[in-house]
PDB file of N, CA and C in Angstrom:
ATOM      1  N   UNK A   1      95.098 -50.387 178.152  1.00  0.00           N
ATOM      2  CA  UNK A   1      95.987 -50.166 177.051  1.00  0.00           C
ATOM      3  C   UNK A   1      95.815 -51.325 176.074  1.00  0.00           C
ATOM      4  N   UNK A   2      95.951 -51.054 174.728  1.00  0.00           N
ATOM      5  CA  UNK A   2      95.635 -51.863 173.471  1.00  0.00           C
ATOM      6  C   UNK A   2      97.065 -52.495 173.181  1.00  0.00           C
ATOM      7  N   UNK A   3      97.249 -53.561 173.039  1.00  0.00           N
ATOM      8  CA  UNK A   3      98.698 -54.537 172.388  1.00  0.00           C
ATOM      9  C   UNK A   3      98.492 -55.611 171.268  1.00  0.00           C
ATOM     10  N   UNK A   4      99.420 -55.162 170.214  1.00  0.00           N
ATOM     11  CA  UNK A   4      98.793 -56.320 169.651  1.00  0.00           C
ATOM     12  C   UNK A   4     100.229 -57.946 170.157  1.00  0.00           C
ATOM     13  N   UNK A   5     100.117 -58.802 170.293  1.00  0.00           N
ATOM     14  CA  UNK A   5     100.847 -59.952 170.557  1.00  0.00           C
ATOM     15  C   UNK A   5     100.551 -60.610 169.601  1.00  0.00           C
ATOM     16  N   UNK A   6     101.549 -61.137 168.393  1.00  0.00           N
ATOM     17  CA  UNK A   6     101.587 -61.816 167.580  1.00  0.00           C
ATOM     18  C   UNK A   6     100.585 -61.707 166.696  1.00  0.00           C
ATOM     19  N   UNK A   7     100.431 -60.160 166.138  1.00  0.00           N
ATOM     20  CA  UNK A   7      99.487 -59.775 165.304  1.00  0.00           C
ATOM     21  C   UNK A   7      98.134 -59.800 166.230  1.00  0.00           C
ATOM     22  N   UNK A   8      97.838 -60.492 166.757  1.00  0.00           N
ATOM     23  CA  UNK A   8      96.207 -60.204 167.809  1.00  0.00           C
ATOM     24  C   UNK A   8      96.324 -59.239 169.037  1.00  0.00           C
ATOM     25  N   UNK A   9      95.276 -58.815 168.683  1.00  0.00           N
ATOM     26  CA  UNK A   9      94.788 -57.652 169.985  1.00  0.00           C
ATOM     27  C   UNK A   9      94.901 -58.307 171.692  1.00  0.00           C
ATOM     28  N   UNK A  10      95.162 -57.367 172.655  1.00  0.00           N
ATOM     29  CA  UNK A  10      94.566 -57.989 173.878  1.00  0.00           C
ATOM     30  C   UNK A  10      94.878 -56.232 174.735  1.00  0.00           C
ATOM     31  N   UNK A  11      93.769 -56.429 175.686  1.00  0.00           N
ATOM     32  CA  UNK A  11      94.137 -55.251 176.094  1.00  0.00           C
ATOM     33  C   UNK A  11      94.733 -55.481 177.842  1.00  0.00           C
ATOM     34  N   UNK A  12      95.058 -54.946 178.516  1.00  0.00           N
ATOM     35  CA  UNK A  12      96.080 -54.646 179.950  1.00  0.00           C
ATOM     36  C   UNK A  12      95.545 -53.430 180.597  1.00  0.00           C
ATOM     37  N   UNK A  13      94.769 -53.759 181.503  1.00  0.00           N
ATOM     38  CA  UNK A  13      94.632 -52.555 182.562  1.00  0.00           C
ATOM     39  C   UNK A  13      95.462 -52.535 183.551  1.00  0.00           C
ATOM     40  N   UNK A  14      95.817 -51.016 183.895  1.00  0.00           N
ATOM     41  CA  UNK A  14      97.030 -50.809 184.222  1.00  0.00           C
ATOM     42  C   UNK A  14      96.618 -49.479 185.097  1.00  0.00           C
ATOM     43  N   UNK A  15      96.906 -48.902 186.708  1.00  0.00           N
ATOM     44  CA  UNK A  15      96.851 -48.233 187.450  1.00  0.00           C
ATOM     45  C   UNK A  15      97.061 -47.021 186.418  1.00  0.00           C
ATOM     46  N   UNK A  16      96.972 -45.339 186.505  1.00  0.00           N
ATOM     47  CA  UNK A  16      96.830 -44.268 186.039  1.00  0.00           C
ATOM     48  C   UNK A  16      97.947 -43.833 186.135  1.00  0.00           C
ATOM     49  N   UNK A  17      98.631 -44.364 186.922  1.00  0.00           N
ATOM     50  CA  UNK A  17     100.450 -43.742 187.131  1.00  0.00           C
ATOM     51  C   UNK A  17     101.353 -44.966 187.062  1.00  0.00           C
ATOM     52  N   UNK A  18     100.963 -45.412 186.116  1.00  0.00           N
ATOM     53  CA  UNK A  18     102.023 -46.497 186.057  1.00  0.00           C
ATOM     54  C   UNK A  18     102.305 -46.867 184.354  1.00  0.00           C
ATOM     55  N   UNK A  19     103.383 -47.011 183.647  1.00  0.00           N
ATOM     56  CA  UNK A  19     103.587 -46.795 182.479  1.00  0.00           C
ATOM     57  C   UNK A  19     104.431 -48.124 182.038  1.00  0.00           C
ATOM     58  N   UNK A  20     104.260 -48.330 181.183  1.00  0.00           N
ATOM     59  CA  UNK A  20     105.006 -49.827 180.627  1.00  0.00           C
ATOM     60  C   UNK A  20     106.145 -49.902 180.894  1.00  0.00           C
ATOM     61  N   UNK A  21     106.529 -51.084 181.400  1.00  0.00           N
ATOM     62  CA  UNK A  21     108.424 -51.258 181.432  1.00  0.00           C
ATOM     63  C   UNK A  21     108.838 -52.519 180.446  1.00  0.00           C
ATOM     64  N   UNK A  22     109.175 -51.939 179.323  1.00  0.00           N
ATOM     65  CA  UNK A  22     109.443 -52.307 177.961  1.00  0.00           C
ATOM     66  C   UNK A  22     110.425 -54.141 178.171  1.00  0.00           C
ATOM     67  N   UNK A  23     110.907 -54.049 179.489  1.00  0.00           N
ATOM     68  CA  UNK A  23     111.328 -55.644 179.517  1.00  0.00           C
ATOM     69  C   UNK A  23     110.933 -56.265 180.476  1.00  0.00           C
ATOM     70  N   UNK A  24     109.792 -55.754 181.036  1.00  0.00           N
ATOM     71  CA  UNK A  24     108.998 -56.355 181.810  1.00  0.00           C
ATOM     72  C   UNK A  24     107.891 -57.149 180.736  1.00  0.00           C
ATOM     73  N   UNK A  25     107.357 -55.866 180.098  1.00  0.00           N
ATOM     74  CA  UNK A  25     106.494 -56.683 178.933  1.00  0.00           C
ATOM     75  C   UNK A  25     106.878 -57.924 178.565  1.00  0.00           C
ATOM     76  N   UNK A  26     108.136 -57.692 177.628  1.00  0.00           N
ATOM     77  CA  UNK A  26     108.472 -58.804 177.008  1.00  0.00           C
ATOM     78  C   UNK A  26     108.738 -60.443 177.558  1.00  0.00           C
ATOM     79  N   UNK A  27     109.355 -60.131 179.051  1.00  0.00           N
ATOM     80  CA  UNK A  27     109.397 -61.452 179.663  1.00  0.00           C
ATOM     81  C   UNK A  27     108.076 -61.840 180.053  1.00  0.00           C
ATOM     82  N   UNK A  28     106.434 -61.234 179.981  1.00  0.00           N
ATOM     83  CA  UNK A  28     105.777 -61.692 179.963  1.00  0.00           C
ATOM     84  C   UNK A  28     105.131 -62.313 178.934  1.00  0.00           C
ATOM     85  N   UNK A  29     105.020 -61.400 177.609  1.00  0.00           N
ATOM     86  CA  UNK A  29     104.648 -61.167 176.378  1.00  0.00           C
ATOM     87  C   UNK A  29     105.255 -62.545 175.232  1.00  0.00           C
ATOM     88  N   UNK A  30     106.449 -62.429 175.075  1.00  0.00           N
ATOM     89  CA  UNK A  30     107.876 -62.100 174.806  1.00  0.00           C
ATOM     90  C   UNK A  30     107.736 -62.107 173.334  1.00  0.00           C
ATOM     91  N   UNK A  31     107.621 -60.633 173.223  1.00  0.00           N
ATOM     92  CA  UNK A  31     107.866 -59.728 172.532  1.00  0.00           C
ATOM     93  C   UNK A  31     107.765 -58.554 172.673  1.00  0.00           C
ATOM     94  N   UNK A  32     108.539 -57.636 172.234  1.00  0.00           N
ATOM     95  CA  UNK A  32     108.162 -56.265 172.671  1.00  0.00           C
ATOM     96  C   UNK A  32     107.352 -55.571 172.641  1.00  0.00           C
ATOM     97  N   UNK A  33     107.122 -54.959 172.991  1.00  0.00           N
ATOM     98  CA  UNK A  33     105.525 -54.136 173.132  1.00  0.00           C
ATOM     99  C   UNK A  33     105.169 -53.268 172.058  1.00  0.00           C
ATOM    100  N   UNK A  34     103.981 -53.458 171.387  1.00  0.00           N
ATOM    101  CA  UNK A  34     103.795 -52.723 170.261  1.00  0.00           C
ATOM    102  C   UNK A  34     102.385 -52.473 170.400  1.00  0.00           C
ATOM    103  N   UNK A  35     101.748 -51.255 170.548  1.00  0.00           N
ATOM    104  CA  UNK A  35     100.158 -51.039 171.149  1.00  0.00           C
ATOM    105  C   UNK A  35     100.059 -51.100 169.429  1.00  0.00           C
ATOM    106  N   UNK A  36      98.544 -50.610 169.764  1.00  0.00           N
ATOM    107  CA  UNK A  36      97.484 -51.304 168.615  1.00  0.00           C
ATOM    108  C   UNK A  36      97.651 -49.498 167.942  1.00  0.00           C
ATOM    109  N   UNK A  37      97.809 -49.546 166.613  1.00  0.00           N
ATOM    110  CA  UNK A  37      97.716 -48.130 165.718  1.00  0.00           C
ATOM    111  C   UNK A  37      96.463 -47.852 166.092  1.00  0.00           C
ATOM    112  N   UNK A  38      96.551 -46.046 166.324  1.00  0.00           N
ATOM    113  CA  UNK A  38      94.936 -45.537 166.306  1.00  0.00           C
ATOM    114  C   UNK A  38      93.939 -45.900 165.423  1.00  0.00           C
ATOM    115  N   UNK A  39      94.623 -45.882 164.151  1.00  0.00           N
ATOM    116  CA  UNK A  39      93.252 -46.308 163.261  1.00  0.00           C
ATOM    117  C   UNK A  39      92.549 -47.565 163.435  1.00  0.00           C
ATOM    118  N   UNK A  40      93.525 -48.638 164.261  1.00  0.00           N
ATOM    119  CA  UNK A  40      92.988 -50.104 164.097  1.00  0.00           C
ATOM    120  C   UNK A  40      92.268 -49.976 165.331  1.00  0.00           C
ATOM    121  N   UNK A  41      92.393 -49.684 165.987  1.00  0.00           N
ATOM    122  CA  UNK A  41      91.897 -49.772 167.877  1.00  0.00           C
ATOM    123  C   UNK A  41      90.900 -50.212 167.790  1.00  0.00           C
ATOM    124  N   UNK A  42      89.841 -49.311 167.143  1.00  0.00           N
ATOM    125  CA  UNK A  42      88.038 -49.823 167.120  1.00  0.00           C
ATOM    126  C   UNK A  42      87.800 -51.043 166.341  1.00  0.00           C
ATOM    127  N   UNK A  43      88.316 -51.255 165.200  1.00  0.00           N
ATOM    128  CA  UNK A  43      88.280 -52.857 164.213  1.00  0.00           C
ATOM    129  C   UNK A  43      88.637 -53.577 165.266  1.00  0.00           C
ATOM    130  N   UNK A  44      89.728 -53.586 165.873  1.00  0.00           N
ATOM    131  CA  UNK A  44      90.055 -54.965 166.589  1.00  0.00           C
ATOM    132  C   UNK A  44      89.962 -55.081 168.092  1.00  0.00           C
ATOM    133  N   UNK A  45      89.331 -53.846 168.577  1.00  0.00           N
ATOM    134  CA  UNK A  45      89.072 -53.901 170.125  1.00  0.00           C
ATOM    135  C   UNK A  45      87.672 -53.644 170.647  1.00  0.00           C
ATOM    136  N   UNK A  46      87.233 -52.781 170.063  1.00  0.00           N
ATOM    137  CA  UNK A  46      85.478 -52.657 169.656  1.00  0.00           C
ATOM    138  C   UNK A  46      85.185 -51.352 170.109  1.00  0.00           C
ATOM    139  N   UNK A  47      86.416 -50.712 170.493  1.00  0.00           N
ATOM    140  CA  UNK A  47      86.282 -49.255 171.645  1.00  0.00           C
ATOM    141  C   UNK A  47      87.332 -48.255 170.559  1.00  0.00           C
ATOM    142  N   UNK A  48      86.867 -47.196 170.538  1.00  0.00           N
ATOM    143  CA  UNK A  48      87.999 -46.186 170.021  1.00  0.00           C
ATOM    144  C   UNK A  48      88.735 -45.755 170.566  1.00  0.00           C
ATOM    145  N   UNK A  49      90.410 -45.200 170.170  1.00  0.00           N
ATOM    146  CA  UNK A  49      91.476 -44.551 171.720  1.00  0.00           C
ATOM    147  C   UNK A  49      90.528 -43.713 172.536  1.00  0.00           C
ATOM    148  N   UNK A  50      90.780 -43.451 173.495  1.00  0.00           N
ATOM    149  CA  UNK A  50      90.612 -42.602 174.138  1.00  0.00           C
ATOM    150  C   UNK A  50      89.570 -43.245 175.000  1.00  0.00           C
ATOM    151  N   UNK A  51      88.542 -44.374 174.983  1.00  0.00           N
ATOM    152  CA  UNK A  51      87.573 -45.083 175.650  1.00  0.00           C
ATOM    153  C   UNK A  51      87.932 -46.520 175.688  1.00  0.00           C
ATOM    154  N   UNK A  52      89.194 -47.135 175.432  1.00  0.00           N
ATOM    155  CA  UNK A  52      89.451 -48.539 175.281  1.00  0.00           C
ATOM    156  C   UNK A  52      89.209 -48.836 176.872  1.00  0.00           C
ATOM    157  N   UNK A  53      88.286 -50.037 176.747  1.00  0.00           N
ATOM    158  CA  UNK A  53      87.912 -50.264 178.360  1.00  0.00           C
ATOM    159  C   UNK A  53      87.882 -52.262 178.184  1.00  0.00           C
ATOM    160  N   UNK A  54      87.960 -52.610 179.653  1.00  0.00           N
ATOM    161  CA  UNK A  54      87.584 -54.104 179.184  1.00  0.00           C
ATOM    162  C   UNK A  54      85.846 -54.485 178.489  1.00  0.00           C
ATOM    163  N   UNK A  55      85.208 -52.931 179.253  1.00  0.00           N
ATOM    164  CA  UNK A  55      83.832 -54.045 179.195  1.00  0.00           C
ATOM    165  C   UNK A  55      83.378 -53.713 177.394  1.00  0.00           C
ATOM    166  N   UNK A  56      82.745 -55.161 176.956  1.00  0.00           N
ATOM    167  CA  UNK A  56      82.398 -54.886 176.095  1.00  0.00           C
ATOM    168  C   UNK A  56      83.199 -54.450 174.660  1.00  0.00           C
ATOM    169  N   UNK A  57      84.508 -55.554 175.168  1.00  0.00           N
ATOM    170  CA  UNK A  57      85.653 -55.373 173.983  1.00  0.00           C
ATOM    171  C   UNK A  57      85.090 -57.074 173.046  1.00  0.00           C
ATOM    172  N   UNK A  58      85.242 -57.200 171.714  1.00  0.00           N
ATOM    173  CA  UNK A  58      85.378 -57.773 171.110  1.00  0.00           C
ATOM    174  C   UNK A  58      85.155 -58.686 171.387  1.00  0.00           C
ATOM    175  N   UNK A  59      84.737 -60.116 171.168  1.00  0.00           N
ATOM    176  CA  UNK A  59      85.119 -61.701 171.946  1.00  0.00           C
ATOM    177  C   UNK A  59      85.797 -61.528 171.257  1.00  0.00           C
ATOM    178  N   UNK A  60      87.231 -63.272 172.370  1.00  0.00           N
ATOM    179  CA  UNK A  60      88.425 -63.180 172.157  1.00  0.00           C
ATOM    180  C   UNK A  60      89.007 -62.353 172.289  1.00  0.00           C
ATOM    181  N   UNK A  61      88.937 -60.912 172.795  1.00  0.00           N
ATOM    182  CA  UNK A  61      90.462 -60.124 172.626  1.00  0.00           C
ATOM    183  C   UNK A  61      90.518 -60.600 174.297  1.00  0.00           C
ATOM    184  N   UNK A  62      91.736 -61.227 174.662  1.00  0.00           N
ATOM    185  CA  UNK A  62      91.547 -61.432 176.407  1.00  0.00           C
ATOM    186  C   UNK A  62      92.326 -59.813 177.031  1.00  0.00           C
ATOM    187  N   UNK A  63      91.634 -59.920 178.078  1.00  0.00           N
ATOM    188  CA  UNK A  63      92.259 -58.739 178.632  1.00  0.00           C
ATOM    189  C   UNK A  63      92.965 -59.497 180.105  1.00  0.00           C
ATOM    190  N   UNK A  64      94.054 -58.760 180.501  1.00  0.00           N
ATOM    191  CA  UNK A  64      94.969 -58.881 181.525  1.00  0.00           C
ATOM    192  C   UNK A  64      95.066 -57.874 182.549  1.00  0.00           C
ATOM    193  N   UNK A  65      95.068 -57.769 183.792  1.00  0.00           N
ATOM    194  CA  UNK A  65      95.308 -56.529 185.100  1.00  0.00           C
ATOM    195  C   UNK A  65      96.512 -56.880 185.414  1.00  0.00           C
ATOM    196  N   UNK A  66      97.129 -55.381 185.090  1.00  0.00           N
ATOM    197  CA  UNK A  66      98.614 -55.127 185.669  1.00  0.00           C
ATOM    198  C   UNK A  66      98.591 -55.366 187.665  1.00  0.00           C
ATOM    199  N   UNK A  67      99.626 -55.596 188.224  1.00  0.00           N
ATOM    200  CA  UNK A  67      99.191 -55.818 189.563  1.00  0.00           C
ATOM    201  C   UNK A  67      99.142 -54.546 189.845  1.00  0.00           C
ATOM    202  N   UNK A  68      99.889 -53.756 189.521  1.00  0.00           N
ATOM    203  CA  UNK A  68      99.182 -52.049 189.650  1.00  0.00           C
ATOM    204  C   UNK A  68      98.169 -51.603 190.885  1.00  0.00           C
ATOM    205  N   UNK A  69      97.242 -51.810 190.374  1.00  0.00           N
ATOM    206  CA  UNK A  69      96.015 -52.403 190.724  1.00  0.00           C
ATOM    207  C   UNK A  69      95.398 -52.648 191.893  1.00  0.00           C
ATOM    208  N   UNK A  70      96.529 -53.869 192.198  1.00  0.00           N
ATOM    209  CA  UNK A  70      96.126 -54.416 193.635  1.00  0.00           C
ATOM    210  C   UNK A  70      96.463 -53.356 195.019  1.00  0.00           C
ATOM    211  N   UNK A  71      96.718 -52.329 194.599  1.00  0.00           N
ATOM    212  CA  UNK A  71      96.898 -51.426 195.718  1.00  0.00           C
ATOM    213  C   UNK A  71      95.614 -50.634 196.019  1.00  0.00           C
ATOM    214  N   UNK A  72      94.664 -50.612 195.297  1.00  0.00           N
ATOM    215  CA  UNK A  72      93.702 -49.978 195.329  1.00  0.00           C
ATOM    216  C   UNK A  72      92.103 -50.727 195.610  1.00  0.00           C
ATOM    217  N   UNK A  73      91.144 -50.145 197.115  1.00  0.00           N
ATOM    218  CA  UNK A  73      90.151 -50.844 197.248  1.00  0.00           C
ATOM    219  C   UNK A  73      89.448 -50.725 195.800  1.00  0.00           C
ATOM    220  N   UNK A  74      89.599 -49.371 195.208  1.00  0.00           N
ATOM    221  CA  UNK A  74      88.406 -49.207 194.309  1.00  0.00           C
ATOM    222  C   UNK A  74      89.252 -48.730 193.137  1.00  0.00           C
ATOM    223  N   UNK A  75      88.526 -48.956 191.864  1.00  0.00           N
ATOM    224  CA  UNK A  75      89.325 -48.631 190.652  1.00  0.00           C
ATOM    225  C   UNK A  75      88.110 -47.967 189.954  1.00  0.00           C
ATOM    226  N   UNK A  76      88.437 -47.277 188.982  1.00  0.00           N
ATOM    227  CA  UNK A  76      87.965 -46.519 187.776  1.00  0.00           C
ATOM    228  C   UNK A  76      88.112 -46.865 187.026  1.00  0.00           C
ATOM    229  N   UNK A  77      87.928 -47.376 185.973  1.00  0.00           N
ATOM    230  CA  UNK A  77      88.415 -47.997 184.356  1.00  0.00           C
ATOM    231  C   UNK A  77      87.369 -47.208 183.730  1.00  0.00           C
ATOM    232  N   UNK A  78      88.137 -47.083 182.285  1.00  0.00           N
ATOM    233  CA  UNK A  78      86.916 -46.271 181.220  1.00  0.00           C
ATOM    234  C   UNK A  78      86.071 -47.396 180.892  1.00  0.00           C
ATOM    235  N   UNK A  79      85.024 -46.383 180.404  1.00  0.00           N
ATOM    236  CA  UNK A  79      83.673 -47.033 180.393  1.00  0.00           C
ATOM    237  C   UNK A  79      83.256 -47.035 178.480  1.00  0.00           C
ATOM    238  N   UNK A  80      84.281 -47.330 177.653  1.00  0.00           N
ATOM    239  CA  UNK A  80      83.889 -47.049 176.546  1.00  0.00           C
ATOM    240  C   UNK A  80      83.571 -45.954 176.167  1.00  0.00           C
ATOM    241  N   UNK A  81      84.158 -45.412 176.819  1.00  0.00           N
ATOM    242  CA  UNK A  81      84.173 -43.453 175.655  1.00  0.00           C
ATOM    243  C   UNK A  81      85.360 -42.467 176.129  1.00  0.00           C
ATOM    244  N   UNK A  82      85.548 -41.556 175.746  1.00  0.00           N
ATOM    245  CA  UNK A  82      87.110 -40.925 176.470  1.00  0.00           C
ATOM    246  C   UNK A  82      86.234 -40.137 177.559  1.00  0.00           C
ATOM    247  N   UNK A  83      85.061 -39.869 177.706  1.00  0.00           N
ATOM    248  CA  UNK A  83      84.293 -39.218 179.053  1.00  0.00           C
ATOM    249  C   UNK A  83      83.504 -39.847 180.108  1.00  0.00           C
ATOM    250  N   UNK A  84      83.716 -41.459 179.816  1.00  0.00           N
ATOM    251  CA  UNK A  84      83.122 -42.119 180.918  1.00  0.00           C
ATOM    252  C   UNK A  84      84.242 -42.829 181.719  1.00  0.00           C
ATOM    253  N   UNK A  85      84.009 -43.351 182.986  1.00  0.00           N
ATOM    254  CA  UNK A  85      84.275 -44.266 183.624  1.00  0.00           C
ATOM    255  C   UNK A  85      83.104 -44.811 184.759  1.00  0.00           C
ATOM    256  N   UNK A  86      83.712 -45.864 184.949  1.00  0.00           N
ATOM    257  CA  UNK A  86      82.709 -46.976 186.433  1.00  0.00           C
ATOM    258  C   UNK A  86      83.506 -46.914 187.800  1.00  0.00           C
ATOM    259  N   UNK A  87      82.859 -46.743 188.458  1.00  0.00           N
ATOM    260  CA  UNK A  87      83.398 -46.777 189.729  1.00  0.00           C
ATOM    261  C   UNK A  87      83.176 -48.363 190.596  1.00  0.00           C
ATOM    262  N   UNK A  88      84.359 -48.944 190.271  1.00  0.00           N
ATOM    263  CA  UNK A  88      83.498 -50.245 191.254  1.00  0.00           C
ATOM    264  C   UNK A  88      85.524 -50.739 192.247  1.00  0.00           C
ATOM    265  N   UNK A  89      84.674 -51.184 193.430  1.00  0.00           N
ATOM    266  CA  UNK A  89      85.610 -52.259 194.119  1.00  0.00           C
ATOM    267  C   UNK A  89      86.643 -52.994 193.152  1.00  0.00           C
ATOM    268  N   UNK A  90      87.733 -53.488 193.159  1.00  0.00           N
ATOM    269  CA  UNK A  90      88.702 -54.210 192.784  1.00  0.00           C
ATOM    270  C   UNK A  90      88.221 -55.898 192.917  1.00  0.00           C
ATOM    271  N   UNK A  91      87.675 -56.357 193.819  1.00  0.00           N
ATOM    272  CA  UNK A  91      86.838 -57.394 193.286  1.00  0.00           C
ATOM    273  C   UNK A  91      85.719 -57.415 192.920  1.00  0.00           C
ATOM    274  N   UNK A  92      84.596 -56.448 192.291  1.00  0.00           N
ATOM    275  CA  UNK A  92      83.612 -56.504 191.661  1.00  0.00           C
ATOM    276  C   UNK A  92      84.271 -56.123 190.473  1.00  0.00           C
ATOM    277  N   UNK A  93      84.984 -55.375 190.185  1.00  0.00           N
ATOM    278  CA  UNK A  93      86.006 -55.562 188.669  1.00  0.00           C
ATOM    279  C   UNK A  93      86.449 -56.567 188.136  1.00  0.00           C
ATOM    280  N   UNK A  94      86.788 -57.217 189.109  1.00  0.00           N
ATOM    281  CA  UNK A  94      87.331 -59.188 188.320  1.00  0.00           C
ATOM    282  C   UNK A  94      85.986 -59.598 188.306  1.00  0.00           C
ATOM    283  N   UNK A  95      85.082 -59.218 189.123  1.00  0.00           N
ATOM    284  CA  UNK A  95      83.835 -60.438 188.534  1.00  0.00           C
ATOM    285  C   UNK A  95      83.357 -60.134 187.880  1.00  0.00           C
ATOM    286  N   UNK A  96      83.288 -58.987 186.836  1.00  0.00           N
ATOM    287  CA  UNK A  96      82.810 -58.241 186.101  1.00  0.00           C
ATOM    288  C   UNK A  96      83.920 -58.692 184.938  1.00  0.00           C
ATOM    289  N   UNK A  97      84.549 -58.296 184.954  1.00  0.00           N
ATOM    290  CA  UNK A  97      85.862 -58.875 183.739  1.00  0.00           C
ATOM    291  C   UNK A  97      86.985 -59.678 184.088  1.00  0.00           C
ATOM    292  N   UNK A  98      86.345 -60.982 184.773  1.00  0.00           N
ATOM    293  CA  UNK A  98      87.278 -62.094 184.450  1.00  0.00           C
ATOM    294  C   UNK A  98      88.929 -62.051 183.955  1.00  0.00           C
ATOM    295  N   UNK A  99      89.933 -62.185 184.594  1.00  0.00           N
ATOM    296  CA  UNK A  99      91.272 -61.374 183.939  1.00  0.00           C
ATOM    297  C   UNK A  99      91.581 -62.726 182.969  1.00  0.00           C
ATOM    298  N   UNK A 100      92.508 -62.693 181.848  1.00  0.00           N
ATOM    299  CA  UNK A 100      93.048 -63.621 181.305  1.00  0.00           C
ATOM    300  C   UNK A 100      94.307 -64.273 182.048  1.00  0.00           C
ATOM    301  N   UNK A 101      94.760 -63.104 183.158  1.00  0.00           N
ATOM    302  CA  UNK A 101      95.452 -63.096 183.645  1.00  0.00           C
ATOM    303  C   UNK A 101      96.578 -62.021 184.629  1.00  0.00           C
ATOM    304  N   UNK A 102      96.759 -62.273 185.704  1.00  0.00           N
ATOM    305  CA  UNK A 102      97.540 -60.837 185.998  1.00  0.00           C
ATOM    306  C   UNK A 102      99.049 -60.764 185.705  1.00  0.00           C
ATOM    307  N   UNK A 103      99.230 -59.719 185.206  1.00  0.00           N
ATOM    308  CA  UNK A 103     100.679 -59.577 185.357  1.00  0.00           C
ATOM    309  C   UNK A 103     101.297 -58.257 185.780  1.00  0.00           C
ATOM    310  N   UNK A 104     102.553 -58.376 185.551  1.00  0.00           N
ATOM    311  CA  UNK A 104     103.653 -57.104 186.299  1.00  0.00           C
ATOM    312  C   UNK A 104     104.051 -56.705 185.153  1.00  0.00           C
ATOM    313  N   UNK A 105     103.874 -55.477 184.451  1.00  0.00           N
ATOM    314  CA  UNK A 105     104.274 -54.914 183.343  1.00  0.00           C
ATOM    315  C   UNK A 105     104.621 -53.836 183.655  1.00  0.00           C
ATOM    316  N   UNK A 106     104.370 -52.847 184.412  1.00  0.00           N
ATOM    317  CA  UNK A 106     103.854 -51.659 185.397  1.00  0.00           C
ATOM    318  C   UNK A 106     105.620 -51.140 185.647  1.00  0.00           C
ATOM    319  N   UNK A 107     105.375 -49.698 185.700  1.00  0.00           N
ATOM    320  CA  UNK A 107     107.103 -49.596 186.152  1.00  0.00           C
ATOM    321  C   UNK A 107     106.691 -47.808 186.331  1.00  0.00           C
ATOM    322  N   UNK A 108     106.678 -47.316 187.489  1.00  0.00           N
ATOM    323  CA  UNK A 108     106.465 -45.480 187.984  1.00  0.00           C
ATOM    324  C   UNK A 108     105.578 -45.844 188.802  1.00  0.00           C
ATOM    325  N   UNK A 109     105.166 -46.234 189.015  1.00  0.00           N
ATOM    326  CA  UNK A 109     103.785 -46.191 189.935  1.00  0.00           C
ATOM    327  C   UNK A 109     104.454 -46.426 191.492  1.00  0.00           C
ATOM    328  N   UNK A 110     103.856 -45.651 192.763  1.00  0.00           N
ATOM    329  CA  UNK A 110     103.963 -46.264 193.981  1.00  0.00           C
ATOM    330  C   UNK A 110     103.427 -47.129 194.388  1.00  0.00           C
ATOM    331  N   UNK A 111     104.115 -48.406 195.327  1.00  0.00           N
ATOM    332  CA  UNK A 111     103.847 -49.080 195.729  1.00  0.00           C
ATOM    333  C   UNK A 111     103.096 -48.974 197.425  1.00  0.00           C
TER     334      UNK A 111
END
């Protein structure tokens, strides 16, 4: 998912069933959550909706993993297009995209 924080982009991968919890964001963020307008997505993330992925976003935009996440050996993330994804392990995903950081934003998802 695309956010902008203080006018700059960063994007948050986040499990497939799990949906923002608007004051969870913010005590991480702190500010409220405001994703990136469709038209801007590709200018400032390097991916268009529908394919926003970590790999191969912009330098500087940092990206973050929801703990979401950590429930799963293997993850899917899009692959830069709305018809691709990668299939890799949950730690060949961090070594592959380095997190800026993890956090708990996440709120529907089972634990």
């Amino acid at each position: 998912m695309s956010f902008l924080v203080q006018d700059e982009p960063i994007l948050v991968v986040m499990a497939g069933d799990a949906r923002v919890d608007n004051k969870k964001y913010k005590a991480v963020f702190q500010q409220k959550a405001k994703m990136i307008p469709g038209e801007l997505v590709e200018s400032l993330v390097g991916h268009e909706p529908g394919g926003v992925c970590p790999f191969g976003a912009k330098e500087g935009v940092p990206v973050y993993f929801d703990v979401s996440l950590r429930r799963f050996e293997r993850v899917y993330p899009a692959a830069g297009n709305d018809h691709s994804a990668v299939d890799l392990s949950l730690e060949e995903f961090v070594d592959c995209v380095p997190p800026a950081g993890w956090v708990d934003i996440g709120k529907g998802w089972c634990e």
